[in-house]
PDB file of N, CA and C in Angstrom:
ATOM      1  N   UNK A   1     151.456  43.454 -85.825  1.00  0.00           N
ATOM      2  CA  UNK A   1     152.665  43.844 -86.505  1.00  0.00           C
ATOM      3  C   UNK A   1     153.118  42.767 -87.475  1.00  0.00           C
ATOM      4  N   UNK A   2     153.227  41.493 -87.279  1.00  0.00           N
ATOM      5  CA  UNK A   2     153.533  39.913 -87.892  1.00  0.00           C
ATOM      6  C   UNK A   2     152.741  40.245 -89.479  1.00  0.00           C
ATOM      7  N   UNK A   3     151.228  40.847 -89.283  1.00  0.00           N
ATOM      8  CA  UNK A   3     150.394  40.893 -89.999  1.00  0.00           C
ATOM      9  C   UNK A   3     150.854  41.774 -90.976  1.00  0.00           C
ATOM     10  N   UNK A   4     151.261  42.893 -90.879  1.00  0.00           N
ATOM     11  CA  UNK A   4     151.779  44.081 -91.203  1.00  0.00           C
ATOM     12  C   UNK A   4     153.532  43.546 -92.349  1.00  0.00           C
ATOM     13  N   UNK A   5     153.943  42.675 -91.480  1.00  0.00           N
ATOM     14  CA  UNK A   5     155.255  42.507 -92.231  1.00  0.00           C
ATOM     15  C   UNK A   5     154.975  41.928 -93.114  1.00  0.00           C
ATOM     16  N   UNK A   6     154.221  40.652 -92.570  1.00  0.00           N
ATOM     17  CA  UNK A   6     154.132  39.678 -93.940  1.00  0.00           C
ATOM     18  C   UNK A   6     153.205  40.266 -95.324  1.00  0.00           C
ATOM     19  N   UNK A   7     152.787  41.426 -94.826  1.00  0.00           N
ATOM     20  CA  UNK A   7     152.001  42.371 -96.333  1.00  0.00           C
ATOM     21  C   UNK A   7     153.006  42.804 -97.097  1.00  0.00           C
ATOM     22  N   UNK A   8     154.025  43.512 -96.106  1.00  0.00           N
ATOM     23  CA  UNK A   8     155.238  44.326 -96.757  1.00  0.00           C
ATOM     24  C   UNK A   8     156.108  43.225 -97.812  1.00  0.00           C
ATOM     25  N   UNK A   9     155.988  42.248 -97.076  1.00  0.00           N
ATOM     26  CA  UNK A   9     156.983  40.939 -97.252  1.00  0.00           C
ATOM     27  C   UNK A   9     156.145  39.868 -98.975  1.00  0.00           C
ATOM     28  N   UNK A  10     155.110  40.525 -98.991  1.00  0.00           N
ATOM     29  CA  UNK A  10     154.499  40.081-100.207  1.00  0.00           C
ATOM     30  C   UNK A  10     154.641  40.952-101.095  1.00  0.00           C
ATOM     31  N   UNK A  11     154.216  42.230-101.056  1.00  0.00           N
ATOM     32  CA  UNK A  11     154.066  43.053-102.132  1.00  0.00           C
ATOM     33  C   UNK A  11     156.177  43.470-102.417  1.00  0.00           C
ATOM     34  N   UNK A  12     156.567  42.987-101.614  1.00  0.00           N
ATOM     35  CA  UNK A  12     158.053  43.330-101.898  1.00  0.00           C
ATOM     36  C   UNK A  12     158.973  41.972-102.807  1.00  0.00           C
ATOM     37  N   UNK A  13     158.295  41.178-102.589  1.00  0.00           N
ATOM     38  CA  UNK A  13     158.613  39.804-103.503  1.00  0.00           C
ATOM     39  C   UNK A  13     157.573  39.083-104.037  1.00  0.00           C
ATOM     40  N   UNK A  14     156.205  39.900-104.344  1.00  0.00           N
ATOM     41  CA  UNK A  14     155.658  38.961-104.894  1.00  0.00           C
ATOM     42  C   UNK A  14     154.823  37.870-104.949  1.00  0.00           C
ATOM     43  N   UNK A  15     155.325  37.602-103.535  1.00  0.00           N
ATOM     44  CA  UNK A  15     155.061  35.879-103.405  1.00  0.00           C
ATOM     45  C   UNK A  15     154.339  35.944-101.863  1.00  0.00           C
ATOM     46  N   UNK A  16     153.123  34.904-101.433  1.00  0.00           N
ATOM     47  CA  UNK A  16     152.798  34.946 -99.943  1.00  0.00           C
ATOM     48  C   UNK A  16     153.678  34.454 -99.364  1.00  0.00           C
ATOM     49  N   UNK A  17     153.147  33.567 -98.111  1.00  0.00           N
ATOM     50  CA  UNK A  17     154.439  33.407 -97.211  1.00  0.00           C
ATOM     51  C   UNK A  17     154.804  32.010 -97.372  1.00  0.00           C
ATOM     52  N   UNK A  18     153.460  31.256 -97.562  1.00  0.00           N
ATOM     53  CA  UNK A  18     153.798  29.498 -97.926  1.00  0.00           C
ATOM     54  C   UNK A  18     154.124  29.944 -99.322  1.00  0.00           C
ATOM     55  N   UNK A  19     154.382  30.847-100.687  1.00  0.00           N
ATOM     56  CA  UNK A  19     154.963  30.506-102.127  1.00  0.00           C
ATOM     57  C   UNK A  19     157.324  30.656-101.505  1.00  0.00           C
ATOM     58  N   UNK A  20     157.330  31.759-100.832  1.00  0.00           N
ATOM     59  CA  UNK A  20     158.086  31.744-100.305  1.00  0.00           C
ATOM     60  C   UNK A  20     159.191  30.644 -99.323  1.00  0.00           C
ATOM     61  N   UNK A  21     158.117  29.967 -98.229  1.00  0.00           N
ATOM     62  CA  UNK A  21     159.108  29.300 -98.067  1.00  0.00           C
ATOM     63  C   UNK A  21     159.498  28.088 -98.872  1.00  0.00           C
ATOM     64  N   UNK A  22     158.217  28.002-100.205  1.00  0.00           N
ATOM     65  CA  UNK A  22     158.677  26.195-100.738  1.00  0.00           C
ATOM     66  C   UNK A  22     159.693  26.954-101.453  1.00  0.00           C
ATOM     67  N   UNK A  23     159.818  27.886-101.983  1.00  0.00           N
ATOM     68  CA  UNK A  23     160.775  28.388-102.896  1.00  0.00           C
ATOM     69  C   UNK A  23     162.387  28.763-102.105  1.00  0.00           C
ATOM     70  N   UNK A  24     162.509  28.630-100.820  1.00  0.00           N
ATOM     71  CA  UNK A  24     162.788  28.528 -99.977  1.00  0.00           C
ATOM     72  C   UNK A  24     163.603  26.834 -99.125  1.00  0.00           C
ATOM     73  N   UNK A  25     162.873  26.115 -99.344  1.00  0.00           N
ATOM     74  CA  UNK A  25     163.010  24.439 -99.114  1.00  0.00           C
ATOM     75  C   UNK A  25     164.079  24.028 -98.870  1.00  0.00           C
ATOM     76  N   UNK A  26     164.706  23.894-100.418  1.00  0.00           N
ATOM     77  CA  UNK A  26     166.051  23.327-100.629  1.00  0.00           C
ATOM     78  C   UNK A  26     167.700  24.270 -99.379  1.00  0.00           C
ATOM     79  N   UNK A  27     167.169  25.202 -99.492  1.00  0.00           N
ATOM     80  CA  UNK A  27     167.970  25.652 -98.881  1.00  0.00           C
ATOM     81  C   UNK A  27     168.066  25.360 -96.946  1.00  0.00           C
ATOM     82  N   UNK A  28     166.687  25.609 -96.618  1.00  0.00           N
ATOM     83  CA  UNK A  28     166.309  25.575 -95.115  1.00  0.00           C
ATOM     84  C   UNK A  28     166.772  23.767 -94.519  1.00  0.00           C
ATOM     85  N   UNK A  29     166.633  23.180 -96.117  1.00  0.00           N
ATOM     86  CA  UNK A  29     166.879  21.531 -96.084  1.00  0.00           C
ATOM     87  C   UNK A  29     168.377  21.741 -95.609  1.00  0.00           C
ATOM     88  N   UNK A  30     168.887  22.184 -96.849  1.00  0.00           N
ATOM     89  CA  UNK A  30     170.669  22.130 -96.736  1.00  0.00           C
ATOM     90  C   UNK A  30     171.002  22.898 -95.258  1.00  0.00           C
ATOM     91  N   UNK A  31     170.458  23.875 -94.870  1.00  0.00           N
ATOM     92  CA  UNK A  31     171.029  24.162 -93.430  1.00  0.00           C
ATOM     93  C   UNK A  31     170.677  23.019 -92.762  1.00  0.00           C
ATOM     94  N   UNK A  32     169.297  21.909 -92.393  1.00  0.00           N
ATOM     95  CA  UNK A  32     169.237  21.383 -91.588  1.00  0.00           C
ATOM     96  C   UNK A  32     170.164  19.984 -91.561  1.00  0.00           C
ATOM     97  N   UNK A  33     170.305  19.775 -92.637  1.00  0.00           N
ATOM     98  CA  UNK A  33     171.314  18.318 -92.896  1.00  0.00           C
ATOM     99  C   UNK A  33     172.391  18.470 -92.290  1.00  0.00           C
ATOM    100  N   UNK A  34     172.917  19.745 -91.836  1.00  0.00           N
ATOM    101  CA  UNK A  34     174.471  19.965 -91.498  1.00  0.00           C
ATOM    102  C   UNK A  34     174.628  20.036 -90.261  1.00  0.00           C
ATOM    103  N   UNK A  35     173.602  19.867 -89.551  1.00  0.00           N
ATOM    104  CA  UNK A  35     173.597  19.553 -87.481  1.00  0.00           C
ATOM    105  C   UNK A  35     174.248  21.342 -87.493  1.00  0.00           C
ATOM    106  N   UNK A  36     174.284  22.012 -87.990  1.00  0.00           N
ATOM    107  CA  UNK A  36     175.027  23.126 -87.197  1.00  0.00           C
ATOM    108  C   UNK A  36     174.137  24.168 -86.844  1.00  0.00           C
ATOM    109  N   UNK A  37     172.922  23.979 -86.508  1.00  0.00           N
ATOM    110  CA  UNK A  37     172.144  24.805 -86.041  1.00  0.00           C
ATOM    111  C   UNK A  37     171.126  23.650 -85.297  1.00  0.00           C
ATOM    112  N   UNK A  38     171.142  22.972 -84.337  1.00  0.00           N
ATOM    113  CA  UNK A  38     170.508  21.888 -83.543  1.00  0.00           C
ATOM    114  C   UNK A  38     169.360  22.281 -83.096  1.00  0.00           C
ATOM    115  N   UNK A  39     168.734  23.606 -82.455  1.00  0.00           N
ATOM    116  CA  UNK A  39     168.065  24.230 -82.045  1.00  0.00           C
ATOM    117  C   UNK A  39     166.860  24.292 -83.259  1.00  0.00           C
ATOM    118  N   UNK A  40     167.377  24.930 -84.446  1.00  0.00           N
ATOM    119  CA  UNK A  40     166.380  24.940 -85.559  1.00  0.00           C
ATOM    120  C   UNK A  40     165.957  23.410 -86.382  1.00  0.00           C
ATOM    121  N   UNK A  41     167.065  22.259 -86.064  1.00  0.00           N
ATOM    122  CA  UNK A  41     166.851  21.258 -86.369  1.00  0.00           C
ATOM    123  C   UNK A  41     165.540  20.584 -85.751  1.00  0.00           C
ATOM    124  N   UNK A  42     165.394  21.296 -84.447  1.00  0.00           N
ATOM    125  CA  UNK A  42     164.049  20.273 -83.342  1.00  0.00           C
ATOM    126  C   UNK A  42     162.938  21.508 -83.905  1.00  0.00           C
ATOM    127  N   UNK A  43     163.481  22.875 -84.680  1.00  0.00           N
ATOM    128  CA  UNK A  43     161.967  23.059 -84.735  1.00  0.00           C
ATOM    129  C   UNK A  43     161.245  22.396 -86.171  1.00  0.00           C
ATOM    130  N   UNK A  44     162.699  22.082 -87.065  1.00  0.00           N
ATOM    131  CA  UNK A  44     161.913  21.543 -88.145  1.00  0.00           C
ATOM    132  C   UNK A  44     161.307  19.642 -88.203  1.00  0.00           C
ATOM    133  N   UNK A  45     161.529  19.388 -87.036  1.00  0.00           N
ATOM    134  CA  UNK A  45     161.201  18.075 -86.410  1.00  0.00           C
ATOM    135  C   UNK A  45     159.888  18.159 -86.283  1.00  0.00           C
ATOM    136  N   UNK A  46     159.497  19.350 -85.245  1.00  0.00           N
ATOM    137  CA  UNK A  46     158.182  19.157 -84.736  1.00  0.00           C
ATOM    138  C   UNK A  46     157.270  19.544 -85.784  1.00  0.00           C
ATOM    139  N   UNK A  47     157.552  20.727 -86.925  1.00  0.00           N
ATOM    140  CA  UNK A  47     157.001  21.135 -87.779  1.00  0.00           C
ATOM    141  C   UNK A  47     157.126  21.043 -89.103  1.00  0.00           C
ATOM    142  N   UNK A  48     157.969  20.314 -89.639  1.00  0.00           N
ATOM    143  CA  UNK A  48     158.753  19.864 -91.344  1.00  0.00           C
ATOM    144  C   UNK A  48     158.763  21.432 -91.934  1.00  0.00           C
ATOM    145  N   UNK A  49     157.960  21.080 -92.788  1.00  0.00           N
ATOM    146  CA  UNK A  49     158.102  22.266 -93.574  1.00  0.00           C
ATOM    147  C   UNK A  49     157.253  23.355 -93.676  1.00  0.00           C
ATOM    148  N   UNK A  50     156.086  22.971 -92.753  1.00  0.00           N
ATOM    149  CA  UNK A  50     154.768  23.523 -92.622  1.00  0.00           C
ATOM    150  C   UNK A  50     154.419  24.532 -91.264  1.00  0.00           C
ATOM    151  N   UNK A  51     156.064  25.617 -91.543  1.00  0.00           N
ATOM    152  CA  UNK A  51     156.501  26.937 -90.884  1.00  0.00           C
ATOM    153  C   UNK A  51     155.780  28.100 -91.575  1.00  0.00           C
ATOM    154  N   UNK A  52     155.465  28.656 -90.777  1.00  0.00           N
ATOM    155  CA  UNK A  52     154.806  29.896 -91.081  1.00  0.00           C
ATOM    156  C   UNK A  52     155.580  31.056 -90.505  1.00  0.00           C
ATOM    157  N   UNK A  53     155.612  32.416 -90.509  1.00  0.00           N
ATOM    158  CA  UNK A  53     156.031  33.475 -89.984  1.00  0.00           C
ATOM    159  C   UNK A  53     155.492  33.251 -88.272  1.00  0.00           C
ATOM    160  N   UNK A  54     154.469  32.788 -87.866  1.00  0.00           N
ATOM    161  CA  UNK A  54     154.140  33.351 -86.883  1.00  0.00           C
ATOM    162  C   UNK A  54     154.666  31.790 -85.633  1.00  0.00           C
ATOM    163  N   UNK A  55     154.714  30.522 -86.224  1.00  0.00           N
ATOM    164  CA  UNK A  55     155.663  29.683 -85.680  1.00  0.00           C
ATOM    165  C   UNK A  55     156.967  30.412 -85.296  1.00  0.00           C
ATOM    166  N   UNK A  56     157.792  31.156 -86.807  1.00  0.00           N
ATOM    167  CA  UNK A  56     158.990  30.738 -86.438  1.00  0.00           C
ATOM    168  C   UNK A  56     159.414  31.990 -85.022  1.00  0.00           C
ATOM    169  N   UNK A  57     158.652  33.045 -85.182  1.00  0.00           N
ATOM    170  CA  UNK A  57     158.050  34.094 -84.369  1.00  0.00           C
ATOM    171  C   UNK A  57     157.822  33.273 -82.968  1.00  0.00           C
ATOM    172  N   UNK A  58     157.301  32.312 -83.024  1.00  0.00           N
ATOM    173  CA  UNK A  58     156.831  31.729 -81.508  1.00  0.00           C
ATOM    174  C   UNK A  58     157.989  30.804 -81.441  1.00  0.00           C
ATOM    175  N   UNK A  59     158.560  30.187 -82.092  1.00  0.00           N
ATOM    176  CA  UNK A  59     159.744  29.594 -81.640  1.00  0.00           C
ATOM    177  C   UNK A  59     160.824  30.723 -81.062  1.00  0.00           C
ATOM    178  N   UNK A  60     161.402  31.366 -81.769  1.00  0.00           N
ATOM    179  CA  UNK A  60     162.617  32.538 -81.270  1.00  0.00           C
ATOM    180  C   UNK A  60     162.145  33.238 -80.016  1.00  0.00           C
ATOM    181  N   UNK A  61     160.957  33.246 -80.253  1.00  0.00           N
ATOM    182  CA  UNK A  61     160.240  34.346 -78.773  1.00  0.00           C
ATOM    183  C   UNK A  61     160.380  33.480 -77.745  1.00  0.00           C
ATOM    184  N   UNK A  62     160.157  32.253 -77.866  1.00  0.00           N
ATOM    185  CA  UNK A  62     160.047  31.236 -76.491  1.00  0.00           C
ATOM    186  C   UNK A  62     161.273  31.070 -76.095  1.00  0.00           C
ATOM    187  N   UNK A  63     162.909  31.242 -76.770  1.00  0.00           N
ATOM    188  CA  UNK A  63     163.830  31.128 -76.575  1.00  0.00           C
ATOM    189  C   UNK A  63     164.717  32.163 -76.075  1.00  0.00           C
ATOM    190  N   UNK A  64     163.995  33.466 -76.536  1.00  0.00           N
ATOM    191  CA  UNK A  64     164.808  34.643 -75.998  1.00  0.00           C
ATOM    192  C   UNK A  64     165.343  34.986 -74.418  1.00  0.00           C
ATOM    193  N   UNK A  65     164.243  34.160 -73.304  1.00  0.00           N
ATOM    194  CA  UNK A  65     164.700  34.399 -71.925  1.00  0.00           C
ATOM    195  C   UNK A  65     166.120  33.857 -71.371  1.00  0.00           C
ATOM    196  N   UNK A  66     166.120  32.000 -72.329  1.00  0.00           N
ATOM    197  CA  UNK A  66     166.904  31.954 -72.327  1.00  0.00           C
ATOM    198  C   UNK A  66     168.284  32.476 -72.561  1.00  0.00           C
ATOM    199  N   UNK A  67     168.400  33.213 -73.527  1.00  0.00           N
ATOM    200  CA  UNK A  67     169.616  33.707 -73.529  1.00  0.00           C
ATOM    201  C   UNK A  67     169.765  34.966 -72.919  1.00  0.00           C
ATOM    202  N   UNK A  68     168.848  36.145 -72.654  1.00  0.00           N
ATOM    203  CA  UNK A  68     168.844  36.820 -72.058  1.00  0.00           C
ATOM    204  C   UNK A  68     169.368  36.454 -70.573  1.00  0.00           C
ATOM    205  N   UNK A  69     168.924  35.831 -70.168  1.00  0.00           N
ATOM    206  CA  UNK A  69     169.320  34.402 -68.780  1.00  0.00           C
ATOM    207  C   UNK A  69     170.690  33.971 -68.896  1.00  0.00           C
ATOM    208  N   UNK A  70     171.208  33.686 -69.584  1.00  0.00           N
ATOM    209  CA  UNK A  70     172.800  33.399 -70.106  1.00  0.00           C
ATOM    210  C   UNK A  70     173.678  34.469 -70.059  1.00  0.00           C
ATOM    211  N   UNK A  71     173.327  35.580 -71.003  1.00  0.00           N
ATOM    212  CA  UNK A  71     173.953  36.856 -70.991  1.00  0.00           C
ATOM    213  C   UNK A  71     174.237  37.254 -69.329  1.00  0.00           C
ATOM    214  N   UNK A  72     173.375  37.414 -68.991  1.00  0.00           N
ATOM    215  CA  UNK A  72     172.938  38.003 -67.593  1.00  0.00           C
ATOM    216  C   UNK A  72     173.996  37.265 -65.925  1.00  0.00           C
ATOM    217  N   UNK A  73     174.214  35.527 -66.726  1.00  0.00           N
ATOM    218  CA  UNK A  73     174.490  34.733 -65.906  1.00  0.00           C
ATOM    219  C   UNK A  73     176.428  35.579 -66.225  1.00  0.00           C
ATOM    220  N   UNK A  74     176.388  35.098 -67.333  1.00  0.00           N
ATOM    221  CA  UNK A  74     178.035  35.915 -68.039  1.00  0.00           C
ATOM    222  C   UNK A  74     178.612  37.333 -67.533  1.00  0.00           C
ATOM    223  N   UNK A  75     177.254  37.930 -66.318  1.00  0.00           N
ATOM    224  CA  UNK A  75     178.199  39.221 -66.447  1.00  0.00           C
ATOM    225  C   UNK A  75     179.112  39.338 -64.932  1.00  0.00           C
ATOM    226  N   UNK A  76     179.903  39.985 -64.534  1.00  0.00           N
ATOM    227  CA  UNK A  76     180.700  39.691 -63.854  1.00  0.00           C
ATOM    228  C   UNK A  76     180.015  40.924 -62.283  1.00  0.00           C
ATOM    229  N   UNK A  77     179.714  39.710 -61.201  1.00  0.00           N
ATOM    230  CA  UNK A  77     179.150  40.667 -59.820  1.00  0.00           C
ATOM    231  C   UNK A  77     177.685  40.593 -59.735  1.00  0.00           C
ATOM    232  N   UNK A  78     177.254  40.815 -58.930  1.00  0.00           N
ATOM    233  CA  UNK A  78     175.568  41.261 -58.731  1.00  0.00           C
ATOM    234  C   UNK A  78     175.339  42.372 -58.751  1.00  0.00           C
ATOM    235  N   UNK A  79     176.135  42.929 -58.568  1.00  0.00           N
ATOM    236  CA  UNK A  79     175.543  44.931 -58.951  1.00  0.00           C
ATOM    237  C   UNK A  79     175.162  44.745 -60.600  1.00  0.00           C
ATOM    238  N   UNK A  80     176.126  44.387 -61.343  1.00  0.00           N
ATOM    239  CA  UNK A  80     176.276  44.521 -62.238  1.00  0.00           C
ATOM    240  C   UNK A  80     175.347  44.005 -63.330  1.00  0.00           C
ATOM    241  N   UNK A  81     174.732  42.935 -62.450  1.00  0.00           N
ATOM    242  CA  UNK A  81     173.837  41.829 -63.313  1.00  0.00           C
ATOM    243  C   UNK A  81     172.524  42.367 -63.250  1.00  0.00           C
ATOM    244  N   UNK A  82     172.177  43.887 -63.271  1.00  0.00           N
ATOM    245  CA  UNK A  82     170.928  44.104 -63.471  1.00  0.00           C
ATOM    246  C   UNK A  82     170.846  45.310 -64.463  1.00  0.00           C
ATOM    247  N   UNK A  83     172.312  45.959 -64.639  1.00  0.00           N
ATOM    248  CA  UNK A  83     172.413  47.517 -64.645  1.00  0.00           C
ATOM    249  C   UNK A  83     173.025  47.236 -66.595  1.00  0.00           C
ATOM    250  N   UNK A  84     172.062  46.650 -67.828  1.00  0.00           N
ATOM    251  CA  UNK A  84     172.118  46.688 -68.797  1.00  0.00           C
ATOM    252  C   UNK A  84     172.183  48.211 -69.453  1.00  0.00           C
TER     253      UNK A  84
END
């Protein structure tokens, strides 16, 4: 499917996925300078700029239990905490 978007995601701008994100840079820079997203700050630590679709795909995916896990912790009772 990843494969599939990033086709859509070319022929709809033009551009592959590395012309995209350098064109892209300055901005992903200016979010990271501002600490207000800390989470995306450690992924551009481990990886600078040399993100691809299917990183940032494996980053968000590895994080989703967590919050699913959070949500879940937030709801009020044990009956309740299964019945989404």
């Amino acid at each position: 499917m990843a494969v599939e978007l990033e086709s859509q995601a070319r022929q709809d701008t033009g551009m592959t996925a590395e012309e995209w994100m350098t064109s892209h840079e300055p901005r992903l820079a200016a979010i990271q300078t501002t600490q207000s997203y800390p989470i995306l700050s450690t992924l551009f630590d481990q990886h600078g700029s040399e993100l691809d679709l299917g990183t940032l795909f494996e980053f968000g995916l590895a994080r989703m239990p967590d919050g699913v896990e959070s949500l879940l912790d937030r709801l009020p009772g044990e009956s309740s905490r299964w019945s989404l």
